[in-house]
C-alpha atoms as a PDB file:
ATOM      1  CA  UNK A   1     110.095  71.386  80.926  1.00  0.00           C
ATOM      2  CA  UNK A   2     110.897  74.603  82.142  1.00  0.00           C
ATOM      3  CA  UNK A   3     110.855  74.217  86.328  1.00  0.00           C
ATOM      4  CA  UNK A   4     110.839  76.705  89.355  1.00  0.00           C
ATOM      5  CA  UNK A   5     112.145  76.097  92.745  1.00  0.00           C
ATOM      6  CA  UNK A   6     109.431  76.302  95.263  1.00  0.00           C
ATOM      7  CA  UNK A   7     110.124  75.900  99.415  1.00  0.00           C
ATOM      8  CA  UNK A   8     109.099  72.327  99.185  1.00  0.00           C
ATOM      9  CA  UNK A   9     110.625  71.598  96.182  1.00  0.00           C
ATOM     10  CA  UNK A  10     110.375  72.143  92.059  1.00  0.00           C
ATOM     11  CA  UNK A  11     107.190  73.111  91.053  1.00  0.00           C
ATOM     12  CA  UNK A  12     106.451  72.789  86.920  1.00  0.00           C
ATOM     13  CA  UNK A  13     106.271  76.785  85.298  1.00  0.00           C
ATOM     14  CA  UNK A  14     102.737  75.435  83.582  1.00  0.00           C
ATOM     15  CA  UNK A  15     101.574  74.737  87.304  1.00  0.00           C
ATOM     16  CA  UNK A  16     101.900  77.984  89.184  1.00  0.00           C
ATOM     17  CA  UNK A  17      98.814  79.024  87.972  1.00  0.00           C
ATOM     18  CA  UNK A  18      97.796  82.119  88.706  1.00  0.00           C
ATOM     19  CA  UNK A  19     101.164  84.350  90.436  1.00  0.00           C
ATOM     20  CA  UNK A  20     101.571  87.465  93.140  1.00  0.00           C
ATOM     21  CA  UNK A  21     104.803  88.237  92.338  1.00  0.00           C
ATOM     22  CA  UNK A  22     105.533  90.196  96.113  1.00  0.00           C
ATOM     23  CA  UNK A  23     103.942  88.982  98.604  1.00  0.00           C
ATOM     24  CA  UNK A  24     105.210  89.310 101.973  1.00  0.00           C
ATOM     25  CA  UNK A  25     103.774  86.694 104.804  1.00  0.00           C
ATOM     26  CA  UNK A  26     106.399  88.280 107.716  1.00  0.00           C
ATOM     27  CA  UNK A  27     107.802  91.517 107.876  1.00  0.00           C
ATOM     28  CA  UNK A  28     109.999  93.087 110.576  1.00  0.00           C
ATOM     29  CA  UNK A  29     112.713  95.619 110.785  1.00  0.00           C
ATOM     30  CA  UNK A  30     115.732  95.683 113.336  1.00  0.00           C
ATOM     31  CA  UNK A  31     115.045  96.188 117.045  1.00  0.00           C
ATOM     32  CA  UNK A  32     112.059  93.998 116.883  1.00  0.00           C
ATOM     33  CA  UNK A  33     113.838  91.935 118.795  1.00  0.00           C
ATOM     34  CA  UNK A  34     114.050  94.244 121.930  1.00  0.00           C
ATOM     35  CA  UNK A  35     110.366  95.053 122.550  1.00  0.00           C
ATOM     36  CA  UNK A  36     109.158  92.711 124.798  1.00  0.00           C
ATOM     37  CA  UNK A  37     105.306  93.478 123.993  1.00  0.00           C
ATOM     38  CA  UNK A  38     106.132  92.018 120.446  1.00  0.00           C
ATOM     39  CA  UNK A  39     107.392  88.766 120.964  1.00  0.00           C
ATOM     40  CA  UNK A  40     107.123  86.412 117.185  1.00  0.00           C
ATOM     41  CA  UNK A  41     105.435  83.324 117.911  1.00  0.00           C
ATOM     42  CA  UNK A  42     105.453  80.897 115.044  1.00  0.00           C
ATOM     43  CA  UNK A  43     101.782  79.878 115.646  1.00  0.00           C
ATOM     44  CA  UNK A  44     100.444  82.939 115.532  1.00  0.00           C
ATOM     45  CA  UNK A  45     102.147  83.354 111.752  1.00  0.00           C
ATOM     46  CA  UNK A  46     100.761  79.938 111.184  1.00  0.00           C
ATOM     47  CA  UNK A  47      97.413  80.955 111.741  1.00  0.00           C
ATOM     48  CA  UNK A  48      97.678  84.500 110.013  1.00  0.00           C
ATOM     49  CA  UNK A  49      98.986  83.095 106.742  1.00  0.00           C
ATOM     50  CA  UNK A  50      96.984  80.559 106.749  1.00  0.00           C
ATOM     51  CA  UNK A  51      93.327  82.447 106.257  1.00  0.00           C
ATOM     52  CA  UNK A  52      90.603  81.732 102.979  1.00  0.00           C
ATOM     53  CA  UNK A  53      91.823  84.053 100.138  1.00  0.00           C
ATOM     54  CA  UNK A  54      88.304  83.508  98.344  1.00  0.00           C
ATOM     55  CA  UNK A  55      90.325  81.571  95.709  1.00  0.00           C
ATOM     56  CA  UNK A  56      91.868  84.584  94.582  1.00  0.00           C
ATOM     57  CA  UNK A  57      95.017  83.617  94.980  1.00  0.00           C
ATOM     58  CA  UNK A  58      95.384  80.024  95.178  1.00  0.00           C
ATOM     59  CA  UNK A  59      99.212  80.492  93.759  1.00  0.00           C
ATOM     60  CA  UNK A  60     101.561  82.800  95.873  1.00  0.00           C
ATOM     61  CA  UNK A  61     105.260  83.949  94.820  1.00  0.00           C
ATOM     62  CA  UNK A  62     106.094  86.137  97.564  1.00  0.00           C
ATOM     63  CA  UNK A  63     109.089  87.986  98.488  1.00  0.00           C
ATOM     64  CA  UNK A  64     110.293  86.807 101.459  1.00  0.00           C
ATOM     65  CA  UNK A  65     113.649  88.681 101.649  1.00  0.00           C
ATOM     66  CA  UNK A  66     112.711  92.201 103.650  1.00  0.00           C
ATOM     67  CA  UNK A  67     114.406  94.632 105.361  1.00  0.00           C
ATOM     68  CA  UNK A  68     115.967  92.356 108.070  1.00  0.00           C
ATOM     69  CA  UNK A  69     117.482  89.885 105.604  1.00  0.00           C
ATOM     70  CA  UNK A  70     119.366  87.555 108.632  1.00  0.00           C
ATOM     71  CA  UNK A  71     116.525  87.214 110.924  1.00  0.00           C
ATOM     72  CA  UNK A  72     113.755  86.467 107.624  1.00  0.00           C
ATOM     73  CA  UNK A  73     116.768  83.777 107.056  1.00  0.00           C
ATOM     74  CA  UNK A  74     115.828  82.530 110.294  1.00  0.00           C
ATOM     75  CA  UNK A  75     112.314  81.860 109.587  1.00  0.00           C
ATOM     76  CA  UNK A  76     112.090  79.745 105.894  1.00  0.00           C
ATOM     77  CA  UNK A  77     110.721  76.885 107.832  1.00  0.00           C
ATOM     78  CA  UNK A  78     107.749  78.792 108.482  1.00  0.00           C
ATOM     79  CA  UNK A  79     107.277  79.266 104.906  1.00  0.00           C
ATOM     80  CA  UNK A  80     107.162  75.511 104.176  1.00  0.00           C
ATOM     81  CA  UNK A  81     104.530  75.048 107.012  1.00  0.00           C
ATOM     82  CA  UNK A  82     102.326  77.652 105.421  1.00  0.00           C
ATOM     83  CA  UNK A  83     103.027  75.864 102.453  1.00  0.00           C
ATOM     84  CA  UNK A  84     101.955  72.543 103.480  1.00  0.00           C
ATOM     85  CA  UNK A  85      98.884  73.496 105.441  1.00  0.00           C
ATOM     86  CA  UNK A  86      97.031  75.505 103.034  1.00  0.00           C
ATOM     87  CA  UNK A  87      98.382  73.967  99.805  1.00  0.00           C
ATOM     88  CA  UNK A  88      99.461  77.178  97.811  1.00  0.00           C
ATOM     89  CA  UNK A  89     102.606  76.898  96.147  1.00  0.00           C
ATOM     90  CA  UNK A  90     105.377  80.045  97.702  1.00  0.00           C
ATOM     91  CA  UNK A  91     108.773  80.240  96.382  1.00  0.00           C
ATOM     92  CA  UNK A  92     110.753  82.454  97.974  1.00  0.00           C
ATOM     93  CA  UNK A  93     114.045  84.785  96.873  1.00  0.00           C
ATOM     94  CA  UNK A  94     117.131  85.539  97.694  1.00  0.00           C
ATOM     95  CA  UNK A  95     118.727  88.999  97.831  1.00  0.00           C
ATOM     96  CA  UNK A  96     118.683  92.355 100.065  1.00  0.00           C
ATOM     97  CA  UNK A  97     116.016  95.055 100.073  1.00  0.00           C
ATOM     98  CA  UNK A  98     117.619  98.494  99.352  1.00  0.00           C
ATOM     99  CA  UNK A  99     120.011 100.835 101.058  1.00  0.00           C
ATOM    100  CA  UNK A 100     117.358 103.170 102.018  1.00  0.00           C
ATOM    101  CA  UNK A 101     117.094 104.691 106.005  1.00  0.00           C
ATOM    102  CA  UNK A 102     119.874 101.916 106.748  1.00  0.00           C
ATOM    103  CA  UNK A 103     116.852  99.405 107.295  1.00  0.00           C
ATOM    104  CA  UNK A 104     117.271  96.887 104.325  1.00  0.00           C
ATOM    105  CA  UNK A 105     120.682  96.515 102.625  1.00  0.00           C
ATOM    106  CA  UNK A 106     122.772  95.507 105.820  1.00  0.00           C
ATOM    107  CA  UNK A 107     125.642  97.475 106.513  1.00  0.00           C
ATOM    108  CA  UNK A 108     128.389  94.154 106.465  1.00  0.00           C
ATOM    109  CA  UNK A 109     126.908  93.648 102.768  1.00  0.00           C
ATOM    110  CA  UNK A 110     127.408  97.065 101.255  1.00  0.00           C
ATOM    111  CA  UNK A 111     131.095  96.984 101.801  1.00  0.00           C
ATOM    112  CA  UNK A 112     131.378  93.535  99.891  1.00  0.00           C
ATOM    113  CA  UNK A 113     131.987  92.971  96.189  1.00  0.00           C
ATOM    114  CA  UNK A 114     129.676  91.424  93.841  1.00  0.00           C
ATOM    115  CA  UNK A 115     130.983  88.548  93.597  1.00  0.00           C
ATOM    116  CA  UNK A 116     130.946  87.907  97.234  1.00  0.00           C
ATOM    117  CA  UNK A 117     127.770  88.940  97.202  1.00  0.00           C
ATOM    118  CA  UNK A 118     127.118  86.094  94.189  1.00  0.00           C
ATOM    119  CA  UNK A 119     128.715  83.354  96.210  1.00  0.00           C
ATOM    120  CA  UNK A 120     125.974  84.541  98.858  1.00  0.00           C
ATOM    121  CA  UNK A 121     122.887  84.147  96.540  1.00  0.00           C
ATOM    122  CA  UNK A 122     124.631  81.165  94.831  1.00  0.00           C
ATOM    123  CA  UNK A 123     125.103  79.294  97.794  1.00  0.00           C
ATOM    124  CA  UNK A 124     121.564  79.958  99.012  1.00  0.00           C
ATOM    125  CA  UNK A 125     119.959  79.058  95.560  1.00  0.00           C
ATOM    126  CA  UNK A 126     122.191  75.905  95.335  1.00  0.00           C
ATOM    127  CA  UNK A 127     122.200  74.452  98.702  1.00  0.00           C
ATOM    128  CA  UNK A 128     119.402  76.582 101.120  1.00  0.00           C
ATOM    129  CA  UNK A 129     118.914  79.054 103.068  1.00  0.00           C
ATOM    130  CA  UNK A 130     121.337  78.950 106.336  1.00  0.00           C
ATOM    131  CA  UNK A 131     121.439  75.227 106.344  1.00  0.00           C
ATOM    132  CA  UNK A 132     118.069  74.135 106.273  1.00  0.00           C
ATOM    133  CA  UNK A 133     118.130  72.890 102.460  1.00  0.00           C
ATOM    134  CA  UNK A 134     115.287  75.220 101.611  1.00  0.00           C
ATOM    135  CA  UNK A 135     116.149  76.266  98.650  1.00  0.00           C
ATOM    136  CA  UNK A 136     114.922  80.386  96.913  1.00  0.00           C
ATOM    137  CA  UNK A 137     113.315  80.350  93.401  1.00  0.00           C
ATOM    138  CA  UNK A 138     115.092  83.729  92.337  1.00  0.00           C
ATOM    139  CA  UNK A 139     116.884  86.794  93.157  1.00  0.00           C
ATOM    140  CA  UNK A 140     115.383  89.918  94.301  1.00  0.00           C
ATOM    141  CA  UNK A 141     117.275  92.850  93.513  1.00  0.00           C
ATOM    142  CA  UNK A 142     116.474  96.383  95.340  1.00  0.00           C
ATOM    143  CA  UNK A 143     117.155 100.209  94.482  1.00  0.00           C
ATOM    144  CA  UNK A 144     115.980 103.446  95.579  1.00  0.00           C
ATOM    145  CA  UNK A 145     115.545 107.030  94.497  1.00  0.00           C
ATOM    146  CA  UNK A 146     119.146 107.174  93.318  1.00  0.00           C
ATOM    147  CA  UNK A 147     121.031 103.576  93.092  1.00  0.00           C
ATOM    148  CA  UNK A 148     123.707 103.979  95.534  1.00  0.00           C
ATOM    149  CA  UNK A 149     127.139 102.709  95.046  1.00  0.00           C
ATOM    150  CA  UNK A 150     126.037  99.646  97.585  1.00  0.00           C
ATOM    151  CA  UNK A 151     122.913  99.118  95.817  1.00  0.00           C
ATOM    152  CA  UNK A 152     124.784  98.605  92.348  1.00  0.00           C
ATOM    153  CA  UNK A 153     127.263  96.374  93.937  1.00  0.00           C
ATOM    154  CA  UNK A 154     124.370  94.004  94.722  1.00  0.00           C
ATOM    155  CA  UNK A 155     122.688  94.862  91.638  1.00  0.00           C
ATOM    156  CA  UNK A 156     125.542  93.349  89.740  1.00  0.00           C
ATOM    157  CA  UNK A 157     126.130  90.295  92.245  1.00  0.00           C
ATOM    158  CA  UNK A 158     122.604  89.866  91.080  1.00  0.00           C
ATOM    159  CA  UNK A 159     123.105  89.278  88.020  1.00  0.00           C
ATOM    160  CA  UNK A 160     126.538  87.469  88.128  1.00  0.00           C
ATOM    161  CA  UNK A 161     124.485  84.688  90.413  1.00  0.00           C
ATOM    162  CA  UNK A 162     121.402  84.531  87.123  1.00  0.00           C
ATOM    163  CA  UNK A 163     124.383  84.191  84.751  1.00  0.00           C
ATOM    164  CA  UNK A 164     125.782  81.064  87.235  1.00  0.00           C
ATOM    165  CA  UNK A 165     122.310  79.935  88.130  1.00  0.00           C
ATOM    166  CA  UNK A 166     120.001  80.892  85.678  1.00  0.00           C
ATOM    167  CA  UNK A 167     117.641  82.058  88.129  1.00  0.00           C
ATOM    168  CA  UNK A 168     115.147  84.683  87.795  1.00  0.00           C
ATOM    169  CA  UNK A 169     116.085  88.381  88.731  1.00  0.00           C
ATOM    170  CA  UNK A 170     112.725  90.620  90.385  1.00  0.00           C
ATOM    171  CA  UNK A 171     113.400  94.043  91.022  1.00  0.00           C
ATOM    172  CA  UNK A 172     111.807  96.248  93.417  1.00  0.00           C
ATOM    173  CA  UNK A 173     111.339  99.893  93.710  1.00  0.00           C
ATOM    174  CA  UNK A 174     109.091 101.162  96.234  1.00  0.00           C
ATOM    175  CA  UNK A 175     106.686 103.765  93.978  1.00  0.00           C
ATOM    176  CA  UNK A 176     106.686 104.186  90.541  1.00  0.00           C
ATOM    177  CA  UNK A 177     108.977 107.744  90.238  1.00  0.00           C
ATOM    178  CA  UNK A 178     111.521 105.820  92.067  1.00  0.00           C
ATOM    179  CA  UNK A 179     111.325 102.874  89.355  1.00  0.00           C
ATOM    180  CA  UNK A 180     111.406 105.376  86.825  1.00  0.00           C
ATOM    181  CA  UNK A 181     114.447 107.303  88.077  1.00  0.00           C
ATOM    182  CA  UNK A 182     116.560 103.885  89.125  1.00  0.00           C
ATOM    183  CA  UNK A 183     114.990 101.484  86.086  1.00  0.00           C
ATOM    184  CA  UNK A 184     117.743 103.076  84.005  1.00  0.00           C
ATOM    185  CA  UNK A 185     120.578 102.302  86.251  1.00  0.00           C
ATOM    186  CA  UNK A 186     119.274  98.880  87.083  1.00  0.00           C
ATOM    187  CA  UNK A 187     119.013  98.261  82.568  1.00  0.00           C
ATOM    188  CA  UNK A 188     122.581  99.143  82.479  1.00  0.00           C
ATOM    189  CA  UNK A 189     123.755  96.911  84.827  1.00  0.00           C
ATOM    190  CA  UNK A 190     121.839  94.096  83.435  1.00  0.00           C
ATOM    191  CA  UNK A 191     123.343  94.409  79.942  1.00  0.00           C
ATOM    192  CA  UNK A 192     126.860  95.218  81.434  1.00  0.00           C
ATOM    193  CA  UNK A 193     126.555  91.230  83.573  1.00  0.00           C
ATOM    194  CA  UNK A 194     125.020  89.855  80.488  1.00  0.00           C
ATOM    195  CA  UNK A 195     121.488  88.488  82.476  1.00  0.00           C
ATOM    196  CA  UNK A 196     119.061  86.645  80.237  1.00  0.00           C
ATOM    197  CA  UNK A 197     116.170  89.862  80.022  1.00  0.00           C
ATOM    198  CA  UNK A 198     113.742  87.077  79.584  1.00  0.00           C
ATOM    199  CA  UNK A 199     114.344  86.132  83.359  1.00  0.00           C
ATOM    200  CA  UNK A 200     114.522  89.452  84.771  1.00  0.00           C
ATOM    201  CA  UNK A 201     110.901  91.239  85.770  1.00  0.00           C
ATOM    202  CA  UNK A 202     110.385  94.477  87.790  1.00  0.00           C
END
C-alpha cells in the first residue's frame, strides 16, 4: 500500500481524496518580526484556517515551506492543530522557495552543497521538523526566471534526498514563462540525480 506522510502521521495514497497541491495556511517574509502592529498570534491562525470550504476541499496538501523557511519551521505545530480541528488531511514539505529578491532561498543555504543540503531535507523527512517529530510528506524544490547557481545546488540536494527517501519532489515556479524558461534546467537535473519522474510533479 503505497503511503504518504501527513503532519499527524501516514495517511493511505487511496485516502487523500481529492488534493491542492500548494496551499499556503501562513505566509510571512523577513522583518515581520519587527513591526509591532503585526504581532502572529497562534489563535488567530487557528481560527483563519479553520473556516467552511463548502466541501470543496475537504483534502489539503499545502506547501508550507515559504519564503522565511526558519521561522515557517517554527510554526508545524500549528499545522497539526488545524489538522485536528477541522479534520482535513495537510502534509507539509520540506525545501526552500527560490533565490529570487533575496526573500526565499536563505543566504547560509546558497553557499552549501547539495548534499548538505540533502542531510537537511533528510533529516527533516526522517525525524521532523526542528525537533518536534512532525514529519514533511515531500520536497519542494524552487526556481526562477533563470535557475541560479544556488537554486541548482538545492535543486540537486532535492533530488539526492528522493533518491535516499523516496519522497515526492513538487516544483514551483511562480508564472508559467518562468516554468517554461527554468522547466528545462530543473529536467536536467532530475535525470543527472537519477529521481524516480513518477514522484516528481510541477
Amino acid at each position: 500500500m503505497s503511503m504518504v506522510m501527513g503532519v499527524t502521521g501516514p495517511i493511505a495514497a487511496e485516502d487523500l481524496g481529492r488534493t491542492l497541491v500548494h496551499e499556503h495556511i501562513v505566509i510571512t517574509y523577513p522583518g515581520e518580526e519587527l513591526d509591532r502592529s503585526r504581532t502572529w498570534k497562534r489563535a488567530d491562525n487557528r481560527r483563519s484556517g479553520h473556516r467552511p470550504d463548502g466541501g470543496v476541499a475537504r483534502r489539503r496538501v499545502p506547501n508550507l515551506r515559504r519564503s522565511l523557511p526558519d521561522r515557517a519551521r517554527s510554526r508545524p505545530e500549528l499545522y497539526v492543530e488545524i489538522a485536528e480541528r477541522t479534520g482535513m488531511q495537510i502534509v507539509c514539505t520540506t525545501g526552500f522557495y527560490t533565490e529570487f529578491n533575496g526573500i526565499g532561498l536563505p543566504v547560509y543555504w546558497r553557499a552549501r552543497d547539495p548534499e548538505e543540503i540533502a542531510e537537511l531535507y533528510v533529516s527533516e523527512l526522517v525525524d521532523g521538523i526542528a525537533g518536534t517529530g512532525i514529519r514533511p510528506g515531500a520536497i519542494k524544490a524552487a526556481t526562477g526566471v533563470e535557475v541560479t547557481p544556488a537554486e541548482r545546488r538545492a535543486l540537486s540536494g532535492a533530488a539526492l534526498a528522493h533518491r535516499e527517501t523516496g519522497a515526492a519532489i513538487i516544483t514551483h515556479n511562480r508564472t508559467l514563462a518562468e516554468w517554461r524558461c527554468s522547466a528545462g534546467g530543473v529536467r536536467r537535473i532530475r535525470r543527472r540525480s537519477d529521481p524516480d519522474p513518477d514522484r516528481a510533479s510541477g
